[in-house]
Protein backbone atom coordinates (compact mmCIF):
# COMPACT_ATOMS: atom_id res chain seq x y z
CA UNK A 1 64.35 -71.87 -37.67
CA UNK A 2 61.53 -69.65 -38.10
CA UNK A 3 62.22 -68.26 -34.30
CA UNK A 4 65.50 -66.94 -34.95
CA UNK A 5 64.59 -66.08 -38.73
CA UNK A 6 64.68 -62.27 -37.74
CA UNK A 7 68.57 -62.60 -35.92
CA UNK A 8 69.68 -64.88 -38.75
CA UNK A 9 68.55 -61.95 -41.48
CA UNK A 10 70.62 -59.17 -38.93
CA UNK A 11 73.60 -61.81 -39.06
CA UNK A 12 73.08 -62.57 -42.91
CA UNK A 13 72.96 -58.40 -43.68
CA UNK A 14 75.81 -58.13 -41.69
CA UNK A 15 78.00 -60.39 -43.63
CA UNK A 16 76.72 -58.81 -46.63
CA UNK A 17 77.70 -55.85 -45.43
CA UNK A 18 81.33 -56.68 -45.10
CA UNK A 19 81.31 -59.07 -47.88
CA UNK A 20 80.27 -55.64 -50.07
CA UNK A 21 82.83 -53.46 -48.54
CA UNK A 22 80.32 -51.18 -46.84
CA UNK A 23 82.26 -50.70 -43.89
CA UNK A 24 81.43 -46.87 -43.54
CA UNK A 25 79.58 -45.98 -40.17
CA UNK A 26 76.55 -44.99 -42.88
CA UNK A 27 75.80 -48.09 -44.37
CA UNK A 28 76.51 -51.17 -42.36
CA UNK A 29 73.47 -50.45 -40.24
CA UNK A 30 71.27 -50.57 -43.30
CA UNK A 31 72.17 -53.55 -44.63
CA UNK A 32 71.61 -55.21 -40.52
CA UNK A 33 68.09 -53.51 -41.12
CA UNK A 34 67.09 -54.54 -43.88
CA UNK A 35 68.26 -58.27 -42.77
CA UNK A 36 66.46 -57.89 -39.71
CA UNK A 37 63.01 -56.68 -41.44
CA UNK A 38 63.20 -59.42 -43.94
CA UNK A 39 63.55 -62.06 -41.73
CA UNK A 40 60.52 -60.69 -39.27
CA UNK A 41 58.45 -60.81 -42.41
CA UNK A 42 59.58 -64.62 -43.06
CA UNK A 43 58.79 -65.27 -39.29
CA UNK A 44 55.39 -63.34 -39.39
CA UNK A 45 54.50 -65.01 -42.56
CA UNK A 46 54.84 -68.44 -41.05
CA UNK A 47 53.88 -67.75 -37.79
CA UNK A 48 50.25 -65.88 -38.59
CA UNK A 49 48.92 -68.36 -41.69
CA UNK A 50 45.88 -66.45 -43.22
CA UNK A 51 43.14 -67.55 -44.86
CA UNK A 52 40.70 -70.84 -43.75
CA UNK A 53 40.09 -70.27 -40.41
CA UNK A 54 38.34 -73.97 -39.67
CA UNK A 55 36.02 -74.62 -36.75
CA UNK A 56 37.78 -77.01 -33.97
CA UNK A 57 37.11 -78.19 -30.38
CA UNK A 58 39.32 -77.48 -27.83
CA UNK A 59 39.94 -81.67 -27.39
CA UNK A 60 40.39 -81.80 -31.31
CA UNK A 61 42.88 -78.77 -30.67
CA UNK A 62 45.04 -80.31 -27.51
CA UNK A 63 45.59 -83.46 -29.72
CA UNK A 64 47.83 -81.16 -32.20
CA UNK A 65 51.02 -81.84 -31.25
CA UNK A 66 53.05 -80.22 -33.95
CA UNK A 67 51.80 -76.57 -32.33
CA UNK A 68 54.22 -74.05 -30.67
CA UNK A 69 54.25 -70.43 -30.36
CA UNK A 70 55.89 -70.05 -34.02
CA UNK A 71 53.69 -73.07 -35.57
CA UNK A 72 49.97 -72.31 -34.73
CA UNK A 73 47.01 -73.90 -36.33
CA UNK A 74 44.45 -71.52 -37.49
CA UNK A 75 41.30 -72.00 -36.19
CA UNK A 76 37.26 -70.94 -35.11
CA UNK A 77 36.53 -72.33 -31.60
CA UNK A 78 33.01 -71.96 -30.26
CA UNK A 79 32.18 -71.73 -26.63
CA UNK A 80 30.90 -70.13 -23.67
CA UNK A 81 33.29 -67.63 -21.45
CA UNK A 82 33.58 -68.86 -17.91
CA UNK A 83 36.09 -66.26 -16.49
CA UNK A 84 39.22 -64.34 -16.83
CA UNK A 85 42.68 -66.15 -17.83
CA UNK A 86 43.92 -65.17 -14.80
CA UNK A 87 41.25 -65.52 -12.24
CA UNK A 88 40.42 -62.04 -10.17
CA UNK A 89 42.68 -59.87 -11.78
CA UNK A 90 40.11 -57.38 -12.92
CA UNK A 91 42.92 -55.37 -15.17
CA UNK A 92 43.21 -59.06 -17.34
CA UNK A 93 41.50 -59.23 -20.68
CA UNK A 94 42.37 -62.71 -21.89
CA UNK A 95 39.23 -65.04 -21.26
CA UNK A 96 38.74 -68.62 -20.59
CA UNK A 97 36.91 -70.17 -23.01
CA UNK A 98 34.63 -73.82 -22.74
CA UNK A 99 33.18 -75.51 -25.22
CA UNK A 100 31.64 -79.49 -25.21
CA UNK A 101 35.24 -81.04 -24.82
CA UNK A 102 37.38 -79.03 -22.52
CA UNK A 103 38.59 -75.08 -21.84
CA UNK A 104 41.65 -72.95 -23.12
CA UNK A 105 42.49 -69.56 -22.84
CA UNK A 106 41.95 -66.78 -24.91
CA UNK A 107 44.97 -64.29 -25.06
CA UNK A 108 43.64 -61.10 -26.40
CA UNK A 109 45.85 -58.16 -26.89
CA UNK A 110 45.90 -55.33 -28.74
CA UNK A 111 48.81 -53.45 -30.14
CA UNK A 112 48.70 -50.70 -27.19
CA UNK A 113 48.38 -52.00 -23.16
CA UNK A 114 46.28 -49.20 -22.90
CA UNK A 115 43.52 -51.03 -25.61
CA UNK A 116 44.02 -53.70 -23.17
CA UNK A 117 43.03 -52.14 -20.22
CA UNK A 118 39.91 -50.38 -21.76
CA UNK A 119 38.82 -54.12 -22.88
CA UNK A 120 39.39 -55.77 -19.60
CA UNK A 121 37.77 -52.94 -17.77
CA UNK A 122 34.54 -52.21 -20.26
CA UNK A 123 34.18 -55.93 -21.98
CA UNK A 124 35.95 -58.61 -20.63
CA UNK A 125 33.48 -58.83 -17.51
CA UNK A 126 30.48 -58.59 -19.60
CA UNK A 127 31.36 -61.76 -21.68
CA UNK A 128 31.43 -64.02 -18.53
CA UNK A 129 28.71 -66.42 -19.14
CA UNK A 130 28.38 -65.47 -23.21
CA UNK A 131 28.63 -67.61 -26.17
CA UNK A 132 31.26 -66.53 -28.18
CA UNK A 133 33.45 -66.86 -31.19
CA UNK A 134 36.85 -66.56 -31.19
CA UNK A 135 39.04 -66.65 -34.45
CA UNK A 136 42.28 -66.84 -33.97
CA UNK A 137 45.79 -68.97 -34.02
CA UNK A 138 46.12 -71.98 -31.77
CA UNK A 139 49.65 -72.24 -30.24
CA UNK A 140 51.49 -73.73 -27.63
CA UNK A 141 54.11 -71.58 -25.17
CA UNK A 142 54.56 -73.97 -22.95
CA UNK A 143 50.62 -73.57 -21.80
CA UNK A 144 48.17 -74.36 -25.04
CA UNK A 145 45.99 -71.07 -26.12
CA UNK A 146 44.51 -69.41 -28.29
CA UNK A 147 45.59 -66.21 -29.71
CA UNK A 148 42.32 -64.02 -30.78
CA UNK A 149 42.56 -62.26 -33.94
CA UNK A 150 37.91 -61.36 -34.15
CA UNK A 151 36.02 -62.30 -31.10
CA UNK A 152 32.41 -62.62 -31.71
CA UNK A 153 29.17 -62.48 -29.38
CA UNK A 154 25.68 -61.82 -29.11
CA UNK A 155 25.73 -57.96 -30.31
CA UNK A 156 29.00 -57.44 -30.85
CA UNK A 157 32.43 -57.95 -31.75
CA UNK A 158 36.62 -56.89 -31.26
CA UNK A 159 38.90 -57.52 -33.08
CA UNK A 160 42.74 -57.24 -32.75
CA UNK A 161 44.78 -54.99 -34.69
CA UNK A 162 48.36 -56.38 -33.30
CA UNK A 163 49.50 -58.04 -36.75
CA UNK A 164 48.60 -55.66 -38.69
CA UNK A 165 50.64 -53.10 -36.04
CA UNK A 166 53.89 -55.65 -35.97
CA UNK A 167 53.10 -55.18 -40.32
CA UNK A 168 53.68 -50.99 -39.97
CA UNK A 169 57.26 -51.91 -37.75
CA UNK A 170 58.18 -54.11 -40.19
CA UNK A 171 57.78 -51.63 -42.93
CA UNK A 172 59.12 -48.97 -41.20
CA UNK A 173 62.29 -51.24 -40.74
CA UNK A 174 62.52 -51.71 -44.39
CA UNK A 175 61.88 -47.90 -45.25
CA UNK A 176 65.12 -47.03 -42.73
CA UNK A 177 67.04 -49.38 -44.03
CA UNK A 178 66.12 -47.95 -47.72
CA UNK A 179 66.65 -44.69 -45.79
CA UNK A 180 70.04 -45.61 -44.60
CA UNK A 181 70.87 -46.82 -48.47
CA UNK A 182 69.79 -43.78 -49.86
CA UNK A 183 71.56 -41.01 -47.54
CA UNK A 184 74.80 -42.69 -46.81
């Protein structure tokens, strides 16, 4: 449900649309906005829980069956970096964490490639071998991972700025769909 919660609130404004009578060229688009921005905030609101973030093992993790890439589990897992998720591409900068029980992989992306690159290229090598700490949302899509909001090592830290980036495009879908009420 929470998945298509973002086409169902386009669908839903568009029937309110008609059901209203706004069937000028105007207006019609606003009300598909508006649907649209309120149902990414439902989806982003279940999909990135805040708050606890609880320490886990990666065994305790791959147990969770109730995980996909809508439904995460919130979580601190502790470990040591043994490579790059996708081994000898220098460009990548999701990691491969390992802790007592098993590995998983970090996926750690910012809300511009180019962020990306600069981590892969100036971090992401230098972590090999390092204890870290990764907070961040556990999912499942089909592969388990771990999606990094604050990594944490030994004199340092990054942390990523995408939800708070897919926050600003959800606002700015609600301010043209205000926009769109307002003008038309």
């Amino acid at each position: 449900f929470y998945a298509w919660l973002p086409g169902l609130g386009a669908l839903l404004g568009l029937g309110l649309s008609a059901a209203s009578g706004a069937a000028g060229p105007g207006t019609w688009w606003a009300w598909v906005l508006g649907g649209l921005a309120l149902g990414a905030a439902g989806r982003m609101r279940f999909a990135y829980p805040a708050g606890v973030w609880p320490e886990s093992s990666v065994a305790a993790l791959l147990k969770q069956v109730k995980v996909s890439g809508v439904r995460p589990i919130p979580v601190t897992l502790k470990g040591t970096v043994i490579g790059r998720g996708s081994p000898g591409y220098v460009l990548g900068e999701d990691l491969v964490v390992q802790d007592q029980t098993g590995f998983v992989v970090l996926d750690y992306e910012q809300p511009l490639r180019l962020l990306d690159f600069f981590f892969a290229v100036t971090r992401a090598k230098q972590l090999i071998g390092q204890e870290v700490e990764a907070e961040g949302w556990y999912r499942r899509a089909p592969v388990p991972y771990v999606q990094v909001r604050r990594l944490r090592w030994a004199g340092g830290q990054s942390v990523s700025r995408t939800l708070e980036m897919r926050w600003v495009m959800t606002r700015l879908l609600f301010v043209f769909a205000a926009w769109g009420f307002l003008t038309f």
